[in-house]
PDB file of N, CA and C in Angstrom:
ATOM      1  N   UNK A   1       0.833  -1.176   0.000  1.00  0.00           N
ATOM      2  CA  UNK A   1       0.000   0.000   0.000  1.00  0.00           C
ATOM      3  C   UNK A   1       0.881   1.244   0.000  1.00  0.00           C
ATOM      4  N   UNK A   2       2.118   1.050   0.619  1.00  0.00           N
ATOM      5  CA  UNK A   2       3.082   2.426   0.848  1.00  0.00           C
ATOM      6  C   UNK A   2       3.595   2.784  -0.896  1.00  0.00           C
ATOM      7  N   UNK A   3       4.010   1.494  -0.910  1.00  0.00           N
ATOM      8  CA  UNK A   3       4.250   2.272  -2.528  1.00  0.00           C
ATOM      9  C   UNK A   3       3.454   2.379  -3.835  1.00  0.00           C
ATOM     10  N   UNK A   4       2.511   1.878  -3.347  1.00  0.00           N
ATOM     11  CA  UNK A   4       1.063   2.612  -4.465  1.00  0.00           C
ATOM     12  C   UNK A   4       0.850   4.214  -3.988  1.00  0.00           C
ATOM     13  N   UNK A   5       0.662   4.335  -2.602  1.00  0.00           N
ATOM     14  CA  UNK A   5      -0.162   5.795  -2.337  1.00  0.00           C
ATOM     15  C   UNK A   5       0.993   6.281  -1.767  1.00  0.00           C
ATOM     16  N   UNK A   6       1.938   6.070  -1.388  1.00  0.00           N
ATOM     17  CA  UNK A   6       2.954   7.127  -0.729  1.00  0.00           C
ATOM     18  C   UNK A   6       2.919   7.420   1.240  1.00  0.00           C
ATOM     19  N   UNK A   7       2.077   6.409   1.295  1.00  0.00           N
ATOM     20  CA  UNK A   7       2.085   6.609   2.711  1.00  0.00           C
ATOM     21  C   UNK A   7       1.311   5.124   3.421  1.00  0.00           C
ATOM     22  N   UNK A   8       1.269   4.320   4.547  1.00  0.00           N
ATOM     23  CA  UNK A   8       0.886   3.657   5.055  1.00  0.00           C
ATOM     24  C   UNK A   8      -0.755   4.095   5.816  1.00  0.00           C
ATOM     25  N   UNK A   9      -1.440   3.444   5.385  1.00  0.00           N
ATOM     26  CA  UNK A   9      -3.031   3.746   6.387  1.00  0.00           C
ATOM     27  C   UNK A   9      -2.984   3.350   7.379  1.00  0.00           C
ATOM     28  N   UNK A  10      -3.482   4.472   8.040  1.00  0.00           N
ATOM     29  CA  UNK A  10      -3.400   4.490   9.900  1.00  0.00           C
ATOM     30  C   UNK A  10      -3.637   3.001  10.208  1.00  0.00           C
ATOM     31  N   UNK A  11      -5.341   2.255   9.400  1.00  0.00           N
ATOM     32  CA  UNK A  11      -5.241   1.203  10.137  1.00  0.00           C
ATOM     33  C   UNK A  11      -4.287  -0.073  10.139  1.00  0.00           C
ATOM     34  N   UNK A  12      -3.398   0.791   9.303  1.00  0.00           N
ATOM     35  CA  UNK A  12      -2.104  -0.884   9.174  1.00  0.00           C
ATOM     36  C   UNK A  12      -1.090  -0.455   9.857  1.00  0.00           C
ATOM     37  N   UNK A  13      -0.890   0.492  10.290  1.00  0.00           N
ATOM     38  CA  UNK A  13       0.634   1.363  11.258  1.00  0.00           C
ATOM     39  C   UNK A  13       0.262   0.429  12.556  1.00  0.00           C
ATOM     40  N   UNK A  14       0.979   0.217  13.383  1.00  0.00           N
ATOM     41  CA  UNK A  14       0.778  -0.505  14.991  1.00  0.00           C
ATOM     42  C   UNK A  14       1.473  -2.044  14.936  1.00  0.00           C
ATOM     43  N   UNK A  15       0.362  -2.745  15.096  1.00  0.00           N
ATOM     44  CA  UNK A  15       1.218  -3.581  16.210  1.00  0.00           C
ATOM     45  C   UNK A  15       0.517  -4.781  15.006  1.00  0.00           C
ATOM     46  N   UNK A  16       0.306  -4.527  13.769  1.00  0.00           N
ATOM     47  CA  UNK A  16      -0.454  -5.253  12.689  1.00  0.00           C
ATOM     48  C   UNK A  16       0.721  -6.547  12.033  1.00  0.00           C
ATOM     49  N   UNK A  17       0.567  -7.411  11.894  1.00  0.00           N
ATOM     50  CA  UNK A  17       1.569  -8.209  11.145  1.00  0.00           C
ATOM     51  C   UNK A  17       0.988  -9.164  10.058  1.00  0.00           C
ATOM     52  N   UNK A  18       1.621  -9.723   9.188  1.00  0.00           N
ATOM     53  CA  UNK A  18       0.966 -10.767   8.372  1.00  0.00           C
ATOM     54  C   UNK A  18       1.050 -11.834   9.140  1.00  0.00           C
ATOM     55  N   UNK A  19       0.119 -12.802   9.531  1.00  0.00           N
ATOM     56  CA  UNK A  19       0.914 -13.893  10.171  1.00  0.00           C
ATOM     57  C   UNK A  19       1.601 -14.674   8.562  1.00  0.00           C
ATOM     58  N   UNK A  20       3.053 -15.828   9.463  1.00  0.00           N
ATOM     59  CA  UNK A  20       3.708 -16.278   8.099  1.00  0.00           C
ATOM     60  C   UNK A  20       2.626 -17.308   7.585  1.00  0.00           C
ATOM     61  N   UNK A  21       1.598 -17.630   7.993  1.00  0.00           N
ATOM     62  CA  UNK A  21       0.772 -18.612   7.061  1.00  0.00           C
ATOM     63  C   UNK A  21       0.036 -18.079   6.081  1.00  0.00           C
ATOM     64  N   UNK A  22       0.210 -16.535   5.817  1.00  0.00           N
ATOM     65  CA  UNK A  22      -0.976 -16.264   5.161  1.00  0.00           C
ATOM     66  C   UNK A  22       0.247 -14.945   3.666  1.00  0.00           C
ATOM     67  N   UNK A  23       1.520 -15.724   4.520  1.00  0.00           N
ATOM     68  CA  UNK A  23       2.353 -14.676   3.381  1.00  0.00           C
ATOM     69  C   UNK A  23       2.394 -14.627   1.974  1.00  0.00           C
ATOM     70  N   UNK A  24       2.347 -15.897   1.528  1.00  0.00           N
ATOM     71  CA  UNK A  24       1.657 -16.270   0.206  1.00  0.00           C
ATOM     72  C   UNK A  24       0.878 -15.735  -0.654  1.00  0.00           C
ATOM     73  N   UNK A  25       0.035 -15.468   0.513  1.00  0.00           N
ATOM     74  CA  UNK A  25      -1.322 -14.938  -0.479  1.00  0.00           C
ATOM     75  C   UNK A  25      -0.761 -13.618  -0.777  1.00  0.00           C
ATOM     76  N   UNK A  26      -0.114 -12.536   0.467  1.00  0.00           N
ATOM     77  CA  UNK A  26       0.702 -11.628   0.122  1.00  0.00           C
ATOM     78  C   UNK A  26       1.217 -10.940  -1.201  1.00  0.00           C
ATOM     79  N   UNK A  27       2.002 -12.313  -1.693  1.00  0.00           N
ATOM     80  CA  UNK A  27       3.131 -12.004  -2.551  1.00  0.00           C
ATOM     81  C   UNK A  27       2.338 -12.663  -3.842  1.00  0.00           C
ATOM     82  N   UNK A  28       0.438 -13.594  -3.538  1.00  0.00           N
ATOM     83  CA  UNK A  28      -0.034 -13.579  -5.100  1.00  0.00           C
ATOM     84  C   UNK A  28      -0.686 -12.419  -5.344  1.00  0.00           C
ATOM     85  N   UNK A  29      -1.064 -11.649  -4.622  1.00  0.00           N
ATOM     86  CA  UNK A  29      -1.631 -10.316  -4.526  1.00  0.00           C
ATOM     87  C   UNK A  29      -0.907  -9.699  -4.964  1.00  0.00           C
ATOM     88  N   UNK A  30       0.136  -9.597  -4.599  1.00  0.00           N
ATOM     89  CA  UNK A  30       1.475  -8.823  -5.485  1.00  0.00           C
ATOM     90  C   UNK A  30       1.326  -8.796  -7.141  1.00  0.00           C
ATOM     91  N   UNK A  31       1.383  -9.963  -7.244  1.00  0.00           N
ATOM     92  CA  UNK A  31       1.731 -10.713  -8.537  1.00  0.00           C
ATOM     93  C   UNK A  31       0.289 -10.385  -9.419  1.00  0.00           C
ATOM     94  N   UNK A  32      -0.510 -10.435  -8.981  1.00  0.00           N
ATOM     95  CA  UNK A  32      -1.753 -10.330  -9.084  1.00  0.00           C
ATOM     96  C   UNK A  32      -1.893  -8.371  -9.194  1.00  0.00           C
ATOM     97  N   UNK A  33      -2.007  -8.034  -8.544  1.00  0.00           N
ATOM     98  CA  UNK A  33      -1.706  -6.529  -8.590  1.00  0.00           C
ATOM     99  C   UNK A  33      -0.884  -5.733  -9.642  1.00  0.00           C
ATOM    100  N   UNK A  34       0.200  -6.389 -10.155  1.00  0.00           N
ATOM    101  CA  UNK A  34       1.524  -5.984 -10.670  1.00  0.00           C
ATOM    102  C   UNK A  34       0.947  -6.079 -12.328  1.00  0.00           C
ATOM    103  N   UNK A  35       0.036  -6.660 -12.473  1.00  0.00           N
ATOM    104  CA  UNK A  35      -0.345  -7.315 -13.451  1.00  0.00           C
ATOM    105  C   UNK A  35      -1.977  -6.766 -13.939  1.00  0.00           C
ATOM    106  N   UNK A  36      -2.781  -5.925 -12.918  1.00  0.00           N
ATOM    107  CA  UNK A  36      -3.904  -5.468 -13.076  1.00  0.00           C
ATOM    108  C   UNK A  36      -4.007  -4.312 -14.441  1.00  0.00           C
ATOM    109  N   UNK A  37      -5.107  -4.604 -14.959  1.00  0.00           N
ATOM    110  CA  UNK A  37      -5.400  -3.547 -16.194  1.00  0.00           C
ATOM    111  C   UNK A  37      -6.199  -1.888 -15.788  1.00  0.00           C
ATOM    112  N   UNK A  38      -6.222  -1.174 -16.657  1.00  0.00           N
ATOM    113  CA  UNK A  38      -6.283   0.819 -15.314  1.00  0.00           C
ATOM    114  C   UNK A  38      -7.260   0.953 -16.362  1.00  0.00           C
ATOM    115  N   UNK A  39      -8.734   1.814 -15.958  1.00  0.00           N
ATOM    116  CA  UNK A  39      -9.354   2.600 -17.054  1.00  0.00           C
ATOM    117  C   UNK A  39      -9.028   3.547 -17.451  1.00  0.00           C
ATOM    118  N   UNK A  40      -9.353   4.056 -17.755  1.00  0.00           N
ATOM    119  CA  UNK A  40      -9.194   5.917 -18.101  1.00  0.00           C
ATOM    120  C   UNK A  40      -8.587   6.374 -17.089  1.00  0.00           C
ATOM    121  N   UNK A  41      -9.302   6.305 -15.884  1.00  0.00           N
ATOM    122  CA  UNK A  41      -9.196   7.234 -14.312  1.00  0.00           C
ATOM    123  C   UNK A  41      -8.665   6.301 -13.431  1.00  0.00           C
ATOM    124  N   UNK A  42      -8.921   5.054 -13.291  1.00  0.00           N
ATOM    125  CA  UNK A  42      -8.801   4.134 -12.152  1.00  0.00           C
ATOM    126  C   UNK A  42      -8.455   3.030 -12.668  1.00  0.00           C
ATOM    127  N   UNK A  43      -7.942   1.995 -11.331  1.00  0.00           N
ATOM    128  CA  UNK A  43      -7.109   0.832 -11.802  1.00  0.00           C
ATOM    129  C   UNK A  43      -8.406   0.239 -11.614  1.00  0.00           C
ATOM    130  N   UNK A  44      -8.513  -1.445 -12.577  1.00  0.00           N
ATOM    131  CA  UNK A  44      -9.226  -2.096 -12.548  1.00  0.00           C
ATOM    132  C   UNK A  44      -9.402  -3.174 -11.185  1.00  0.00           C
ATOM    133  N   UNK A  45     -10.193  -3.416 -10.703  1.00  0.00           N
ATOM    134  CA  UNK A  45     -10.216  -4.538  -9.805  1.00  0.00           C
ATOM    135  C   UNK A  45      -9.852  -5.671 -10.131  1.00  0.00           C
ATOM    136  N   UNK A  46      -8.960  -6.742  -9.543  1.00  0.00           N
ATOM    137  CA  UNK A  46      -8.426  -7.954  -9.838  1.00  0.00           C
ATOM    138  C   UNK A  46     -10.091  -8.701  -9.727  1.00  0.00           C
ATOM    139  N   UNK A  47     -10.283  -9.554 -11.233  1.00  0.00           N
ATOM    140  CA  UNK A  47     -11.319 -10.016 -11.198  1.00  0.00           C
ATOM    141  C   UNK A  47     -11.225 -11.499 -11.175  1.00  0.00           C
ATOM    142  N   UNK A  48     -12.277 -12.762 -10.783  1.00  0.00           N
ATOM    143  CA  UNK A  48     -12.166 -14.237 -10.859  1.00  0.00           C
ATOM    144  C   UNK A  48     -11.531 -14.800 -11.702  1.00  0.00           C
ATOM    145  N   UNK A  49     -11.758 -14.057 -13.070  1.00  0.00           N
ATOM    146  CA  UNK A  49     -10.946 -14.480 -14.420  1.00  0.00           C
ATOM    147  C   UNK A  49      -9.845 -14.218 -14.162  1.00  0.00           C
ATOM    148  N   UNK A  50      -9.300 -13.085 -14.134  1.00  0.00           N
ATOM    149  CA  UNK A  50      -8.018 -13.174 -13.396  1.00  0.00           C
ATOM    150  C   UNK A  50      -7.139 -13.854 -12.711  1.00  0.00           C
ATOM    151  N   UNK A  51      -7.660 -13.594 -11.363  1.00  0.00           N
ATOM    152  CA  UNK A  51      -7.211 -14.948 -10.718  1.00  0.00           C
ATOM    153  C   UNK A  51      -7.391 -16.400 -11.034  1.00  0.00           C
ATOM    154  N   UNK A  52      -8.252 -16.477 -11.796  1.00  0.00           N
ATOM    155  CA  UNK A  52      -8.266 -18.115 -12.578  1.00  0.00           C
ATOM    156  C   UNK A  52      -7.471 -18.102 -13.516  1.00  0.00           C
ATOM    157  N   UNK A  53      -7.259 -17.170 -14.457  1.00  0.00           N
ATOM    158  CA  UNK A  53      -5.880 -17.263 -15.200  1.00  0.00           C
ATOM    159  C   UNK A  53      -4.837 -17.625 -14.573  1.00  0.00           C
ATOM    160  N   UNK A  54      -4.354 -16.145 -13.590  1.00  0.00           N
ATOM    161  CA  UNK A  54      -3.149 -16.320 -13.301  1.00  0.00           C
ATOM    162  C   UNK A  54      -3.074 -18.037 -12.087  1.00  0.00           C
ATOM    163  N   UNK A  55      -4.074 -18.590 -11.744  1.00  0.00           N
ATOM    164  CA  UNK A  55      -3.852 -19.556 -11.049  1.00  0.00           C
ATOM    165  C   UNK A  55      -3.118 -21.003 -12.138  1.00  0.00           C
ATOM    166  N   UNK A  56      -3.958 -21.048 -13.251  1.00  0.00           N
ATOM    167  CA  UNK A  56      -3.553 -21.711 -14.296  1.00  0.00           C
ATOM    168  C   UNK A  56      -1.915 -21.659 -14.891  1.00  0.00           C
ATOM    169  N   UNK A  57      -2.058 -19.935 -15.094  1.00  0.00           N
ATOM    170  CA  UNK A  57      -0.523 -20.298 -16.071  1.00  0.00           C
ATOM    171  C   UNK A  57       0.758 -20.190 -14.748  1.00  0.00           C
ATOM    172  N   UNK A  58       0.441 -19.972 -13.450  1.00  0.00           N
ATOM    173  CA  UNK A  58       1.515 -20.375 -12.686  1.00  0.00           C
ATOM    174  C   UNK A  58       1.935 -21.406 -11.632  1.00  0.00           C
ATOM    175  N   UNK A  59       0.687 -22.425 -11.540  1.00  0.00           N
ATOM    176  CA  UNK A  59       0.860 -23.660 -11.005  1.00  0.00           C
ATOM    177  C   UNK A  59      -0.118 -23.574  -9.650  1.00  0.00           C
ATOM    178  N   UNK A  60      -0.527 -22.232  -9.690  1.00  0.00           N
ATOM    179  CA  UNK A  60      -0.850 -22.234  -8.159  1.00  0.00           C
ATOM    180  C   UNK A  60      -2.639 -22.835  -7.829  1.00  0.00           C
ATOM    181  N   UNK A  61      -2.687 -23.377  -6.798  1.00  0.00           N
ATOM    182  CA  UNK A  61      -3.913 -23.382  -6.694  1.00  0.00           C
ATOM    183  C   UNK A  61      -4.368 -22.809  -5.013  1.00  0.00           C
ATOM    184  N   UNK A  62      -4.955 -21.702  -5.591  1.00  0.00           N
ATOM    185  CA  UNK A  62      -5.381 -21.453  -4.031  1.00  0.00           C
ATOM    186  C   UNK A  62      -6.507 -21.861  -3.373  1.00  0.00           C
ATOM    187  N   UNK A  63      -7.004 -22.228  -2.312  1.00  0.00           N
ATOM    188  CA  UNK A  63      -8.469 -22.592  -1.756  1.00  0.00           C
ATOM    189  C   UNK A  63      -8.876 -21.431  -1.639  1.00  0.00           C
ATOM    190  N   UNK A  64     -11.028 -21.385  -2.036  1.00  0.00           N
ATOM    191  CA  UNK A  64     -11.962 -20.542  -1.520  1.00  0.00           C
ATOM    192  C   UNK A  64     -11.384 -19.255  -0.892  1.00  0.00           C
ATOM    193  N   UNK A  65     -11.144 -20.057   0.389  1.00  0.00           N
ATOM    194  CA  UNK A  65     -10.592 -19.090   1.416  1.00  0.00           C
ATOM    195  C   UNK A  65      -9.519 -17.896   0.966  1.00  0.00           C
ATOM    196  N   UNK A  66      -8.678 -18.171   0.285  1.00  0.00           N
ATOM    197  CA  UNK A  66      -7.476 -17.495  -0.376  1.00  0.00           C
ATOM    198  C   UNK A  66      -7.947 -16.583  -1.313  1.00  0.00           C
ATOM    199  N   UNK A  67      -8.819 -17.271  -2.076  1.00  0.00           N
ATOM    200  CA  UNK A  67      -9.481 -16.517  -3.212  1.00  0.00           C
ATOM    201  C   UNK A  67      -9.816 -15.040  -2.678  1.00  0.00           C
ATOM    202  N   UNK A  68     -11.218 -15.818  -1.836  1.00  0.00           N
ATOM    203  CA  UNK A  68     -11.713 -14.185  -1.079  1.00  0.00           C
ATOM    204  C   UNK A  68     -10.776 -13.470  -0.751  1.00  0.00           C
ATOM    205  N   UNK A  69      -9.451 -13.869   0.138  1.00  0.00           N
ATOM    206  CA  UNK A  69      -8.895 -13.063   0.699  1.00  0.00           C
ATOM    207  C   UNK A  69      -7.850 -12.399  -0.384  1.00  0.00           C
ATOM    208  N   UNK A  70      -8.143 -12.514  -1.544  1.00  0.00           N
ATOM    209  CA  UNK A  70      -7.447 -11.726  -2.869  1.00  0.00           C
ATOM    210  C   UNK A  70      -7.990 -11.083  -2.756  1.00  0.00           C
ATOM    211  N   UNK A  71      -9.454 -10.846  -3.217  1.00  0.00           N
ATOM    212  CA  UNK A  71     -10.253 -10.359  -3.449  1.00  0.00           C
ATOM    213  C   UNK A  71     -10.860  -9.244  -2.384  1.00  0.00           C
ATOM    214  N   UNK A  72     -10.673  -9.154  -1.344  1.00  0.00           N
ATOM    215  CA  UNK A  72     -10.545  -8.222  -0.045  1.00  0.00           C
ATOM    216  C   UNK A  72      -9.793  -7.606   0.409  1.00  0.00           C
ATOM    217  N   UNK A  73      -8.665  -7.837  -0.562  1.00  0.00           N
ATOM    218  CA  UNK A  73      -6.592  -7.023  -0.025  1.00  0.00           C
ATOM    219  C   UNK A  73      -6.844  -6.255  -1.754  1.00  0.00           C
ATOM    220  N   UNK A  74      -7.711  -6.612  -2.181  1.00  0.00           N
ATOM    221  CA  UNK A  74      -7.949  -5.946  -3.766  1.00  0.00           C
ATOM    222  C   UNK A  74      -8.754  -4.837  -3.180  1.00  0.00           C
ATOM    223  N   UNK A  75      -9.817  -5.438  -2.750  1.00  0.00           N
ATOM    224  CA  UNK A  75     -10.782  -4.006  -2.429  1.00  0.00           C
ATOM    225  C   UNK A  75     -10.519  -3.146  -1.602  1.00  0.00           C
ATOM    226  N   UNK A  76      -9.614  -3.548  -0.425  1.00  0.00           N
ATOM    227  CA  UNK A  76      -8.863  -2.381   0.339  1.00  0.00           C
ATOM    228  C   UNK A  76      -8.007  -1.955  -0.567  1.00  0.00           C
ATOM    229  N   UNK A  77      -7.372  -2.200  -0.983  1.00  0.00           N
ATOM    230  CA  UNK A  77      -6.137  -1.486  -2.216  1.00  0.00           C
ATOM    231  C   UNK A  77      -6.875  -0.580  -3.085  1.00  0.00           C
ATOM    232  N   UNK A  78      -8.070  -0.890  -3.285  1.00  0.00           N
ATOM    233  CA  UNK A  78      -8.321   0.489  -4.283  1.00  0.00           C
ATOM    234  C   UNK A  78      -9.202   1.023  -3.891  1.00  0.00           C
ATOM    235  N   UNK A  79      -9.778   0.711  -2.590  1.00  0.00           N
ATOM    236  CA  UNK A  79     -10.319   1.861  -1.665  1.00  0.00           C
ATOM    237  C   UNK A  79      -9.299   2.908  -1.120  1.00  0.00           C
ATOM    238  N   UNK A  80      -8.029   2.466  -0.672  1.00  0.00           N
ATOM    239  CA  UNK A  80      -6.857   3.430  -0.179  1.00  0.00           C
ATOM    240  C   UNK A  80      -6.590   4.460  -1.709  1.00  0.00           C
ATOM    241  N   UNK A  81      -6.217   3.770  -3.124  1.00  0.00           N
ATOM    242  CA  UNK A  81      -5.358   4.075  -4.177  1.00  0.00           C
ATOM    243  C   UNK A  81      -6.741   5.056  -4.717  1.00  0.00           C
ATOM    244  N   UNK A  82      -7.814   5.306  -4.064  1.00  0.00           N
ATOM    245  CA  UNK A  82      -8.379   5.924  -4.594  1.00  0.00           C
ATOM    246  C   UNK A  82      -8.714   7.167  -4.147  1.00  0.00           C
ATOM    247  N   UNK A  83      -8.065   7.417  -3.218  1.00  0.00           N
ATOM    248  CA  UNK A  83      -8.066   8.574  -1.693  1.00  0.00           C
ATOM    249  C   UNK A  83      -7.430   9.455  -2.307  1.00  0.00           C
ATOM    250  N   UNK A  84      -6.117   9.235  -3.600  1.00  0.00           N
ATOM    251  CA  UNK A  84      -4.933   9.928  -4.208  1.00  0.00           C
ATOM    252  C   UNK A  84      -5.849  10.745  -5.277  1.00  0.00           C
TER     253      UNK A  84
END
């Protein structure tokens, strides 16, 4: 989030951590992010197709659970990237 908007959101400053079981998803969000398409004005939301692509052409398979939680580190990300 710091280096999309230039600053960290209050609610992630403190005593917040990833736990390491969930770092993964982290770094497909990354990957996933790095890779998102922008309209005119705004970046696009990482969509199912998406993530079903990119699950395909890189081996990964994530469970349900993972999915959503793309899909919820997406929607905080461009709820913050949209504050700019």
């Amino acid at each position: 989030m710091e280096k999309a908007t230039g600053e960290v959101p209050a609610e992630l400053l403190g005593e917040h951590q990833l736990p390491d079981s969930l770092a993964h998803v982290w770094g497909w969000f990354a990957e996933l992010s790095n890779a998102r398409g922008a309209g005119a004005f705004s970046l696009n939301p990482i969509s199912f197709q998406d993530i079903e692509s990119w699950a395909r052409l890189t081996g990964s398979r994530p469970t349900s659970f993972e999915v959503q939680l793309l899909r919820r580190l997406d929607e905080a990300f461009l709820v913050e990237t949209s504050k700019k």
